[in-house]
C-alpha atoms as a PDB file:
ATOM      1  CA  UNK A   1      29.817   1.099 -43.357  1.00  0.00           C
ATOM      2  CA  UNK A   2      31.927  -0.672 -40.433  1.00  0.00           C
ATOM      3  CA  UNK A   3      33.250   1.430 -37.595  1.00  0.00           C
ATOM      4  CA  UNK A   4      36.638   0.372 -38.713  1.00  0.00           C
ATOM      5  CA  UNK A   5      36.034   1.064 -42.619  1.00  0.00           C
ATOM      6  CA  UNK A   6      34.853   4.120 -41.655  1.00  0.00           C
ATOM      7  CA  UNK A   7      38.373   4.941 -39.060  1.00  0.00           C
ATOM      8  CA  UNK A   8      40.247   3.731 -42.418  1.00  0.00           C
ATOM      9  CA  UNK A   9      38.550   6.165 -44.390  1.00  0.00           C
ATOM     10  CA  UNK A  10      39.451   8.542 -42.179  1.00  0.00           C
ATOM     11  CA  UNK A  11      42.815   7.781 -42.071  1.00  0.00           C
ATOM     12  CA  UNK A  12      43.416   8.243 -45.849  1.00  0.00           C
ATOM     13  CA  UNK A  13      41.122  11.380 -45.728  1.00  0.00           C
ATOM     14  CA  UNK A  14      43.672  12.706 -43.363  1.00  0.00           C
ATOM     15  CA  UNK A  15      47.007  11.804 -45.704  1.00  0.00           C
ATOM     16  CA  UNK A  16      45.760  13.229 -48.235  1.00  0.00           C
ATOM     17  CA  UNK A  17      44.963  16.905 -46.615  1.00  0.00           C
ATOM     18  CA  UNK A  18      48.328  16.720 -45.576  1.00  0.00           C
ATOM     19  CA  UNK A  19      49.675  16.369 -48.923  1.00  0.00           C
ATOM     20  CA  UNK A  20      47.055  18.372 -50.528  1.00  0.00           C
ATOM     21  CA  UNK A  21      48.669  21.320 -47.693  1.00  0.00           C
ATOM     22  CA  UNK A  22      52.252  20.866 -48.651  1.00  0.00           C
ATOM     23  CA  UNK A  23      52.181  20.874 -52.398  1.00  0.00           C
ATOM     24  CA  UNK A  24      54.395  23.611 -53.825  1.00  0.00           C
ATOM     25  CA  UNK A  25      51.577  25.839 -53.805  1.00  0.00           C
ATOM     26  CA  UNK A  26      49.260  24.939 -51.547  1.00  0.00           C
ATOM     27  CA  UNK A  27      48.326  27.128 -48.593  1.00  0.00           C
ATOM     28  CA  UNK A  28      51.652  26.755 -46.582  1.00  0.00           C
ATOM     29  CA  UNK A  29      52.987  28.719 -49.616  1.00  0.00           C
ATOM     30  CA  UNK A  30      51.318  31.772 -49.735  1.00  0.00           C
ATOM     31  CA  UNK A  31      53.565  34.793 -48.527  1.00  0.00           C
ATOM     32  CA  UNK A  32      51.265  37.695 -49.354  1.00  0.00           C
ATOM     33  CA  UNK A  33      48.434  39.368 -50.230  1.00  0.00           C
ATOM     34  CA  UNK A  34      48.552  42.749 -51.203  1.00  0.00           C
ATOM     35  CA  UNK A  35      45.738  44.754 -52.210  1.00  0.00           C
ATOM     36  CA  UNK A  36      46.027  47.275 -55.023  1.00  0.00           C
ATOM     37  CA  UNK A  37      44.387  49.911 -53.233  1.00  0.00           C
ATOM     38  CA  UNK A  38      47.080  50.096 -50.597  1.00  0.00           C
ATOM     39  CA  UNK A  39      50.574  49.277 -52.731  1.00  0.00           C
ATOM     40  CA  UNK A  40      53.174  52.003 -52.940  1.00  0.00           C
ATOM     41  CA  UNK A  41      53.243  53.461 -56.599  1.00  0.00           C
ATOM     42  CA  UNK A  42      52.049  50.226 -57.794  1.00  0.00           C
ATOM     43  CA  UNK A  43      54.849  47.844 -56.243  1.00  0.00           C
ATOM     44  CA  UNK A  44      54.607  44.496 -54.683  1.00  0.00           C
ATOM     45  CA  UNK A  45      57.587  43.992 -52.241  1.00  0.00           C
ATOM     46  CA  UNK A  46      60.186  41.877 -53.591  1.00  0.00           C
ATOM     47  CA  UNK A  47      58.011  41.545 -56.844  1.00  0.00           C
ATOM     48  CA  UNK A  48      58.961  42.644 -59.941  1.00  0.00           C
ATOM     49  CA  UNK A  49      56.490  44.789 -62.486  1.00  0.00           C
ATOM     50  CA  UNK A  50      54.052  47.432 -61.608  1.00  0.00           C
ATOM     51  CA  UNK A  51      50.521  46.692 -60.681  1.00  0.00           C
ATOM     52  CA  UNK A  52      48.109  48.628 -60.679  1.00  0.00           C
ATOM     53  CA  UNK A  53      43.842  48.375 -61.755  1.00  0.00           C
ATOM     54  CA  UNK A  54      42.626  48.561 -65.346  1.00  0.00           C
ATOM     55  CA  UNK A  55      40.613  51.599 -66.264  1.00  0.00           C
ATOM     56  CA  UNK A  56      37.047  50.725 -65.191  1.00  0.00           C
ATOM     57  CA  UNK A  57      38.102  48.187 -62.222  1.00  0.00           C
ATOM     58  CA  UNK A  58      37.833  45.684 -65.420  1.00  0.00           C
ATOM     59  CA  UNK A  59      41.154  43.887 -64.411  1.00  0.00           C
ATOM     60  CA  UNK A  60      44.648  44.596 -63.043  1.00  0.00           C
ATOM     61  CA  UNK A  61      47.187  46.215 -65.614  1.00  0.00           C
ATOM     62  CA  UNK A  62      50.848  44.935 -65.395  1.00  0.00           C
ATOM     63  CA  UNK A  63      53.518  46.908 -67.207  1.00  0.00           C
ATOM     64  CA  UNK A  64      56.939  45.012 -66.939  1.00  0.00           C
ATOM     65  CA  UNK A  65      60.482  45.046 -68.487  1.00  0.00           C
ATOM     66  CA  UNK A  66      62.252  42.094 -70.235  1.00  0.00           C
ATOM     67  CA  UNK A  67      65.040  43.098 -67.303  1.00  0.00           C
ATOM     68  CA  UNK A  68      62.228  42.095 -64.444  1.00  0.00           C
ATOM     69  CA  UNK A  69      62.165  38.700 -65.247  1.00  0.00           C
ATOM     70  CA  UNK A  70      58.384  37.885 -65.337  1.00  0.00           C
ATOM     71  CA  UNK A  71      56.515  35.417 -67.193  1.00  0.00           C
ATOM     72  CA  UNK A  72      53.130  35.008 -68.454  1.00  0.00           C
ATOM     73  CA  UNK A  73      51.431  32.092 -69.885  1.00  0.00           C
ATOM     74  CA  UNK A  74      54.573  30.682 -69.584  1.00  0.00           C
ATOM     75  CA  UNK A  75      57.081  32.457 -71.835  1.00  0.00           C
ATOM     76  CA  UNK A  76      59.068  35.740 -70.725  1.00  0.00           C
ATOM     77  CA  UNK A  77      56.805  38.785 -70.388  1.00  0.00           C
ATOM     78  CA  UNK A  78      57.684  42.605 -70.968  1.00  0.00           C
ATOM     79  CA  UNK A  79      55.214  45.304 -71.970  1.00  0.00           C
ATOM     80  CA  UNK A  80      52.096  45.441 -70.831  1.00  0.00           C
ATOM     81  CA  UNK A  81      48.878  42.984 -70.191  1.00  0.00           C
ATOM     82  CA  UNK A  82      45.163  42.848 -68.268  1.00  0.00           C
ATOM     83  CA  UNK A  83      44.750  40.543 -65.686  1.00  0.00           C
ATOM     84  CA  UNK A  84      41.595  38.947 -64.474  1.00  0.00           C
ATOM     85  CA  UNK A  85      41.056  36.643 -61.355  1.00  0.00           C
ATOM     86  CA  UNK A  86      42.941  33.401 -61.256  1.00  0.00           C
ATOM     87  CA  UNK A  87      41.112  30.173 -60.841  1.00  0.00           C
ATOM     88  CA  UNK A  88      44.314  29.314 -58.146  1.00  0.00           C
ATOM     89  CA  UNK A  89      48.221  28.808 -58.201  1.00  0.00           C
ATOM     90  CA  UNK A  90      47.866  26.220 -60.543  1.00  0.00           C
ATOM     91  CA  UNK A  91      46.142  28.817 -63.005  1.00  0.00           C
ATOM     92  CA  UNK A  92      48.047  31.609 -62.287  1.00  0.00           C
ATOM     93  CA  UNK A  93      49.052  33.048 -65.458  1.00  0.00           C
ATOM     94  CA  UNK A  94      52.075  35.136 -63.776  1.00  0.00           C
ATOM     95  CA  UNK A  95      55.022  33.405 -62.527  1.00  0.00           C
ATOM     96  CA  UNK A  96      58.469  35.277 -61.425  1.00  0.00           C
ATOM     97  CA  UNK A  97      61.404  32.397 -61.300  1.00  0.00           C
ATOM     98  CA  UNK A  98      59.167  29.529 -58.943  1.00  0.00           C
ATOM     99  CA  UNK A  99      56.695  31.850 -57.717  1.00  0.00           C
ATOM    100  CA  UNK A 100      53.224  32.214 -58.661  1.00  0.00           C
ATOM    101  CA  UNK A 101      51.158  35.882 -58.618  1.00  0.00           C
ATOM    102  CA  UNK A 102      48.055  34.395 -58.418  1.00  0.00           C
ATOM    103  CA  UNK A 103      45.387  37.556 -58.871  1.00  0.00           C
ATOM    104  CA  UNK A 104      42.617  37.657 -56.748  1.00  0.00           C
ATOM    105  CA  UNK A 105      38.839  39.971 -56.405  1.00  0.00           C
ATOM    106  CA  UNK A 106      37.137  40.032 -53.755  1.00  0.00           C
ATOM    107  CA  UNK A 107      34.164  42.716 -53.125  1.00  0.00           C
ATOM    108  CA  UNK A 108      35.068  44.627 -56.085  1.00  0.00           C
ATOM    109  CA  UNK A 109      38.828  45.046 -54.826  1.00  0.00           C
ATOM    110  CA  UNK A 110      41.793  43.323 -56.350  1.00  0.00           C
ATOM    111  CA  UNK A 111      44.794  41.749 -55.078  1.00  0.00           C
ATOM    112  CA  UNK A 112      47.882  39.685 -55.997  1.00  0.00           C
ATOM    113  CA  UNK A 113      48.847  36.651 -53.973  1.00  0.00           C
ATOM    114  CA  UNK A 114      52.582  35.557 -53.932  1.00  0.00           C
ATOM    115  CA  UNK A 115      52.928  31.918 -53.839  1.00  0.00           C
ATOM    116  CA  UNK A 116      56.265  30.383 -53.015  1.00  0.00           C
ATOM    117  CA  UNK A 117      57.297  26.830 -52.507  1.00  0.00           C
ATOM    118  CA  UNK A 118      60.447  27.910 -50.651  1.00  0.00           C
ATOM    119  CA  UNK A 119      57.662  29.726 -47.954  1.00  0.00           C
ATOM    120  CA  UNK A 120      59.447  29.298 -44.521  1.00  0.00           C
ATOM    121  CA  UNK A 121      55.918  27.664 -43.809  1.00  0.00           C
ATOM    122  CA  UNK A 122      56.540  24.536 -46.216  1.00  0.00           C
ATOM    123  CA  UNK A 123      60.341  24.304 -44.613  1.00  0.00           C
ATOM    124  CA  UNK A 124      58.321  24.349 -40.932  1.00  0.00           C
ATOM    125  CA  UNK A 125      55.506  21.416 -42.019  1.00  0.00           C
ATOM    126  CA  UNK A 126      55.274  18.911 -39.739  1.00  0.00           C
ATOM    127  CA  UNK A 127      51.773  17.724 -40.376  1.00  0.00           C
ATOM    128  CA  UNK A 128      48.217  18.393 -39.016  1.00  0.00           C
ATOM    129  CA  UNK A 129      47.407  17.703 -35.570  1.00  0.00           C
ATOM    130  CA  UNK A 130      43.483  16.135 -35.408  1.00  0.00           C
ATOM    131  CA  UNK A 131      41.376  14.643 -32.639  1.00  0.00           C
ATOM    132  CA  UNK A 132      41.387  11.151 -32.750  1.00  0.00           C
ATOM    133  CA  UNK A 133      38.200   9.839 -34.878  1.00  0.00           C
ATOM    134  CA  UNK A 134      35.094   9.153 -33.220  1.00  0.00           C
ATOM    135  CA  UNK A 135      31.773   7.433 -34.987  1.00  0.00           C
ATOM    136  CA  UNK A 136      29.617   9.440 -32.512  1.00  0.00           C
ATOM    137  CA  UNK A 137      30.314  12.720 -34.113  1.00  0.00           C
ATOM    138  CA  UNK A 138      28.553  11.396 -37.557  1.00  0.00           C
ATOM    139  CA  UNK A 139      25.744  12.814 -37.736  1.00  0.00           C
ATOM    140  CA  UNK A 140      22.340  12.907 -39.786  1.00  0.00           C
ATOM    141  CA  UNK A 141      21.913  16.153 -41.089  1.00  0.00           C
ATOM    142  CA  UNK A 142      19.018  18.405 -42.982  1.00  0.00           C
ATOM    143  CA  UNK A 143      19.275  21.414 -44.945  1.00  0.00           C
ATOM    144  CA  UNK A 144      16.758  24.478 -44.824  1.00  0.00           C
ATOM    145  CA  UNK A 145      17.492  26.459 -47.841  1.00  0.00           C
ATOM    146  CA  UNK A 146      16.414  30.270 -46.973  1.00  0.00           C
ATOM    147  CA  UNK A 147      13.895  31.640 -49.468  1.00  0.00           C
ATOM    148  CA  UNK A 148      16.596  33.588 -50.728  1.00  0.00           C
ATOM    149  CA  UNK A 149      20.525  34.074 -50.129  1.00  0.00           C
ATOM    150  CA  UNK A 150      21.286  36.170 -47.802  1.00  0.00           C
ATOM    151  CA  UNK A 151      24.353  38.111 -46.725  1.00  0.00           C
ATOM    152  CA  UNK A 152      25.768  38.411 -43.001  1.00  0.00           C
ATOM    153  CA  UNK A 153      29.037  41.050 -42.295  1.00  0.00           C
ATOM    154  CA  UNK A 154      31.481  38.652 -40.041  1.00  0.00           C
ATOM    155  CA  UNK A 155      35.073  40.088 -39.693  1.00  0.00           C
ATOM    156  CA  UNK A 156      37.903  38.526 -41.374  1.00  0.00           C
ATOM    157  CA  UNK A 157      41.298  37.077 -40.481  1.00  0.00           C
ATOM    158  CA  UNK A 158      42.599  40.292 -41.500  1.00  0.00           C
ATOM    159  CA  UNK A 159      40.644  42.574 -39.351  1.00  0.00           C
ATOM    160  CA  UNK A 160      38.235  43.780 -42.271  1.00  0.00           C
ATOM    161  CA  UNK A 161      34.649  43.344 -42.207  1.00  0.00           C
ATOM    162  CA  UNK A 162      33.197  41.372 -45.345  1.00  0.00           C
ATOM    163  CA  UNK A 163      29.994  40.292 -46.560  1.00  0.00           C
ATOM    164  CA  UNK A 164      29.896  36.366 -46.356  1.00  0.00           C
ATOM    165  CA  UNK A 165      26.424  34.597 -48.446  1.00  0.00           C
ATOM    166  CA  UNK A 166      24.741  31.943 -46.223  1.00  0.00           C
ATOM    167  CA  UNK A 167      22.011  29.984 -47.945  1.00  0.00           C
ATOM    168  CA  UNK A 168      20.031  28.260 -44.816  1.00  0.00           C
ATOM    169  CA  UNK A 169      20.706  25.983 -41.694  1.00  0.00           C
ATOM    170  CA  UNK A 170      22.437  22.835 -41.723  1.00  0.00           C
ATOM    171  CA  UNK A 171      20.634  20.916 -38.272  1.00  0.00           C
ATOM    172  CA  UNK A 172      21.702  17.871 -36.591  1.00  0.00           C
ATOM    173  CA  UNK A 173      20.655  16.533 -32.937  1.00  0.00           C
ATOM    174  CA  UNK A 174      23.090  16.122 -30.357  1.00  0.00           C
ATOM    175  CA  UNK A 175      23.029  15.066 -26.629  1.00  0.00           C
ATOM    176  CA  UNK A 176      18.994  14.861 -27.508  1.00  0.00           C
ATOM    177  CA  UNK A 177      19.178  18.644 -28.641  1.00  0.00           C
ATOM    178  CA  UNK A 178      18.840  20.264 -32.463  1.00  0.00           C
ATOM    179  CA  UNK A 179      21.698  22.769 -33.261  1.00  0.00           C
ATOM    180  CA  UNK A 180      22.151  24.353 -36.515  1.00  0.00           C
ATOM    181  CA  UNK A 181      24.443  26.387 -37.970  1.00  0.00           C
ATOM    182  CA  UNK A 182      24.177  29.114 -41.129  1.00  0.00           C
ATOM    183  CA  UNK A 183      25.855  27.635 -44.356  1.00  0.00           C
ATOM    184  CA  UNK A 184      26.801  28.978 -47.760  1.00  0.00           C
ATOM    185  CA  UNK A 185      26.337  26.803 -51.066  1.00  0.00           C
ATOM    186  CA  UNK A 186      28.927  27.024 -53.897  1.00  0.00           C
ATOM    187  CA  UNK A 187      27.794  26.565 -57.389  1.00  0.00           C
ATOM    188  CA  UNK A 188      27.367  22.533 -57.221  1.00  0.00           C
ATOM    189  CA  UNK A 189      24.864  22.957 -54.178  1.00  0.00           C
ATOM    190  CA  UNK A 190      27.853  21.953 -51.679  1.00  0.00           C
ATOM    191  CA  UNK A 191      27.347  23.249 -48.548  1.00  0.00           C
ATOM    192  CA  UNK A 192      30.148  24.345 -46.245  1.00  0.00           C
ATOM    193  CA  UNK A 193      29.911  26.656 -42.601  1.00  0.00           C
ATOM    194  CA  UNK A 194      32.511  28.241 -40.571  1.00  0.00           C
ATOM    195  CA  UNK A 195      31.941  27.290 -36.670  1.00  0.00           C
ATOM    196  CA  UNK A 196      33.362  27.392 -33.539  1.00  0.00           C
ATOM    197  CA  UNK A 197      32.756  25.333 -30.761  1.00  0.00           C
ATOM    198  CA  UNK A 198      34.358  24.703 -27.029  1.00  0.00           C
ATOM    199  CA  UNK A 199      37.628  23.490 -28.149  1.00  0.00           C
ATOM    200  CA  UNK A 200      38.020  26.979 -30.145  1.00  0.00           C
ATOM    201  CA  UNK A 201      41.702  28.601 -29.106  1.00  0.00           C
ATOM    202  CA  UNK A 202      41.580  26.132 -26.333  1.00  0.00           C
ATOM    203  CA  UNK A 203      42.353  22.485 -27.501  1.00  0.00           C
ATOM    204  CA  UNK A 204      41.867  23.281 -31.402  1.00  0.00           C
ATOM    205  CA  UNK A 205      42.548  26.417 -33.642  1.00  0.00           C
ATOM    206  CA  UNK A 206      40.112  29.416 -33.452  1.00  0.00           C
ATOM    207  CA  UNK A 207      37.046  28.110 -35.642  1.00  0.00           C
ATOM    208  CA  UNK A 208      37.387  25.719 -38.284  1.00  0.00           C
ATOM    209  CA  UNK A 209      35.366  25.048 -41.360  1.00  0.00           C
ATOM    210  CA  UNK A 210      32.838  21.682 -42.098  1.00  0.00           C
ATOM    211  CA  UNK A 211      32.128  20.664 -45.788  1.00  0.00           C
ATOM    212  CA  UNK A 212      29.492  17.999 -45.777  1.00  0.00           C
ATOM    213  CA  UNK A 213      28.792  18.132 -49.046  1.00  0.00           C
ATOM    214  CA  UNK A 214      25.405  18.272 -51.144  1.00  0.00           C
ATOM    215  CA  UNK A 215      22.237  17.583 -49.733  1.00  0.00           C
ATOM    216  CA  UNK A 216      19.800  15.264 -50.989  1.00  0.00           C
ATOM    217  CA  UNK A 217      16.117  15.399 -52.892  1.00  0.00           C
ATOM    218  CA  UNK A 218      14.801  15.849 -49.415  1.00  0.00           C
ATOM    219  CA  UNK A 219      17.364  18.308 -48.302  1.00  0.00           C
ATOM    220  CA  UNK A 220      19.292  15.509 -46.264  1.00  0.00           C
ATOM    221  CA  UNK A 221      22.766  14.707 -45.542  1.00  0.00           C
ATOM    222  CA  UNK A 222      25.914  13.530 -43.431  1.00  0.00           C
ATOM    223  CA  UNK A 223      27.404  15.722 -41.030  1.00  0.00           C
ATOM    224  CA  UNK A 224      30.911  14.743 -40.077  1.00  0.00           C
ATOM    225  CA  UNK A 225      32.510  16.299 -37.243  1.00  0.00           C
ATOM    226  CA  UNK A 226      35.545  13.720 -37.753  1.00  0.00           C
ATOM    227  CA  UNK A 227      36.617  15.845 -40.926  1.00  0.00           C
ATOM    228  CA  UNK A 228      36.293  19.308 -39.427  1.00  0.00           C
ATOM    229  CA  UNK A 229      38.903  21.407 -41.250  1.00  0.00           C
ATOM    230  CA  UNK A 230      41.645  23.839 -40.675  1.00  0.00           C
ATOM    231  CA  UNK A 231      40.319  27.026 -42.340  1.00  0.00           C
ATOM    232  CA  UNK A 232      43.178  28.216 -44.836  1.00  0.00           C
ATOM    233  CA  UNK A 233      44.263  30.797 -42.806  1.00  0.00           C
ATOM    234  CA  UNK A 234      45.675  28.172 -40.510  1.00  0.00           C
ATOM    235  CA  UNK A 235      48.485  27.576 -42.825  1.00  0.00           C
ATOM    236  CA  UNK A 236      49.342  31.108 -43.533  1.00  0.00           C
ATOM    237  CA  UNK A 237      48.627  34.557 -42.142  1.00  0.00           C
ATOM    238  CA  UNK A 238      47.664  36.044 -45.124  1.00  0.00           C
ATOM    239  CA  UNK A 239      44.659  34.070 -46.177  1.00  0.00           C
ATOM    240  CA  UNK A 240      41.311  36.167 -45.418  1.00  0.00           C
ATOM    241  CA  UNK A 241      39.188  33.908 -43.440  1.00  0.00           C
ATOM    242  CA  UNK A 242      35.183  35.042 -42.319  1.00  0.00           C
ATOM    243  CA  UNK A 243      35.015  34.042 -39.213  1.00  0.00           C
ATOM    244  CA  UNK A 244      31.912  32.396 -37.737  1.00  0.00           C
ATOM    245  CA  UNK A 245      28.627  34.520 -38.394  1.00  0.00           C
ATOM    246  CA  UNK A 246      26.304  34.671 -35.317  1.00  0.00           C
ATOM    247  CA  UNK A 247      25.029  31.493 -34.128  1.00  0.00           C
ATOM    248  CA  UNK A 248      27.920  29.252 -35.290  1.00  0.00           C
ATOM    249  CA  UNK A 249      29.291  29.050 -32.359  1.00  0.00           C
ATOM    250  CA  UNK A 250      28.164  25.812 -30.763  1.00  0.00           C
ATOM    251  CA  UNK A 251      27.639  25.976 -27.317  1.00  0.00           C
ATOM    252  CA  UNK A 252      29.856  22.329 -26.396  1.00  0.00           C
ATOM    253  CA  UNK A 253      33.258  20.820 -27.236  1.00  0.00           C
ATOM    254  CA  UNK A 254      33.788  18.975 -30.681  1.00  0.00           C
ATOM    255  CA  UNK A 255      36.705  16.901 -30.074  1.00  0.00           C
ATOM    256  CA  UNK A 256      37.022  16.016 -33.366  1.00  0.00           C
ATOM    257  CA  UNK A 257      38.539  17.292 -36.545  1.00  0.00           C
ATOM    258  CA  UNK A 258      41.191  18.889 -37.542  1.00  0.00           C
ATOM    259  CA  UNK A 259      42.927  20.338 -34.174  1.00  0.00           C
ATOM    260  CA  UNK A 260      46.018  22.588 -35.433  1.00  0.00           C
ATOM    261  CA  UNK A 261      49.122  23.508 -37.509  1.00  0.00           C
ATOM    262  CA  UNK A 262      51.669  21.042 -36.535  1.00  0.00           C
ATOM    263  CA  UNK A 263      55.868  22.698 -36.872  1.00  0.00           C
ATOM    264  CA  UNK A 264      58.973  21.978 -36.655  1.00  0.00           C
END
């Protein structure tokens, strides 16, 4: 591919994160996430229903009245009703007038995110702020599987300590030196890694996240800087973001990527 195919690419790859951000509920509309363990006599603020977790931690139980204004599946919801973990806002089977209750587990704990297109954060959007693009920062890659999954504890956006899985190195060479950094594998044998680099909470935001995608037969692949993303957290406060386990911080600037949260 042409330098200039591959700037194009870019280019559209960039328009569409920035609508993919700003639909009604994409990141820039979450306003909370409250865990059950720490709500007031089951209560989400400015939430209608009581929530609270299904004998056995099987689910979260949600007990309502016609009066609270809740739906489920769609059609007005009163009674009462188990809840199990949303696929996202688009699945979210709980909606109260435009907003979404999108339930969430995570280490055995569950939580209820409020998604709301009216988020001050959509009315703030101004777009996403990225180095411009640069062919040197595309990179061959390989990846060295561990012999099993492991699990490193890296702090979170919201101060807690969580287990995040890693399933080998992603290496490249740059400047004549090999880096790598620890990656975790979702289900279709994508790869993505948290880093952070010498533009970190200088010229870009605090770490940012790299999905190059699957590896091949012979464990190789593309890594490009170029599409370094905002992690999630970014957009809104109350996303739960690892941040980079140990040794994904590169020791050099990667002026490319995503760079921050652009507002009005």
């Amino acid at each position: 591919m042409s330098t200039s195919d591959a700037r194009q690419r870019w280019k559209e790859w960039r328009e569409e994160r920035a609508e993919v951000v700003s639909t009604p509920y994409g990141p820039l509309a979450l306003t909370g996430t409250y865990w059950l363990s720490g709500l007031s006599e089951g209560r989400i603020p400015d939430t209608p229903g009581h929530w609270t977790e299904a004998p056995g931690g099987s689910g979260v139980l949600l007990t309502a009245t016609a009066g609270d204004g809740l739906a489920l599946d769609g059609r007005p919801f009163e009674g009462g009703t188990v809840l199990t973990a949303d696929a996202g806002p688009g699945a979210a089977r709980v909606a109260h007038g435009e907003r979404k209750l999108v339930v969430i587990r995570r280490e055995g704990l569950w939580a209820v995110r409020v998604f709301d297109p009216a988020s001050p954060g959509r009315r703030a959007f101004a777009g996403i702020d990225a180095f411009e693009y640069d062919g040197s920062w595309v990179l061959p890659g390989v990846f060295r599987p561990y012999d099993r999954d492991r699990t490193v504890a890296v702090e979170n956006a919201d101060g807690r300590t969580r287990g995040l899985g890693v399933a080998g190195e992603l290496a490249f060479v740059k400047g004549g030196e090999e880096h790598a950094l620890r990656v975790s594998a979702e289900a279709d044998g994508s790869l993505w890694a948290v880093f952070a680099d010498g533009t970190s909470d200088v010229s870009s935001y605090r770490f940012r996240f790299l999905k190059p995608g699957a590896p091949d037969a012979q464990g190789r692949l593309t890594v490009d800087f170029n599409r370094a993303l905002l992690p999630p957290c970014a957009f809104a406060d109350h996303f739960i973001c690892p941040f980079p386990p140990p040794g994904n911080r590169l020791p050099f600037d990667v002026p490319a990527g995503e760079r921050n949260l652009l507002t009005r």
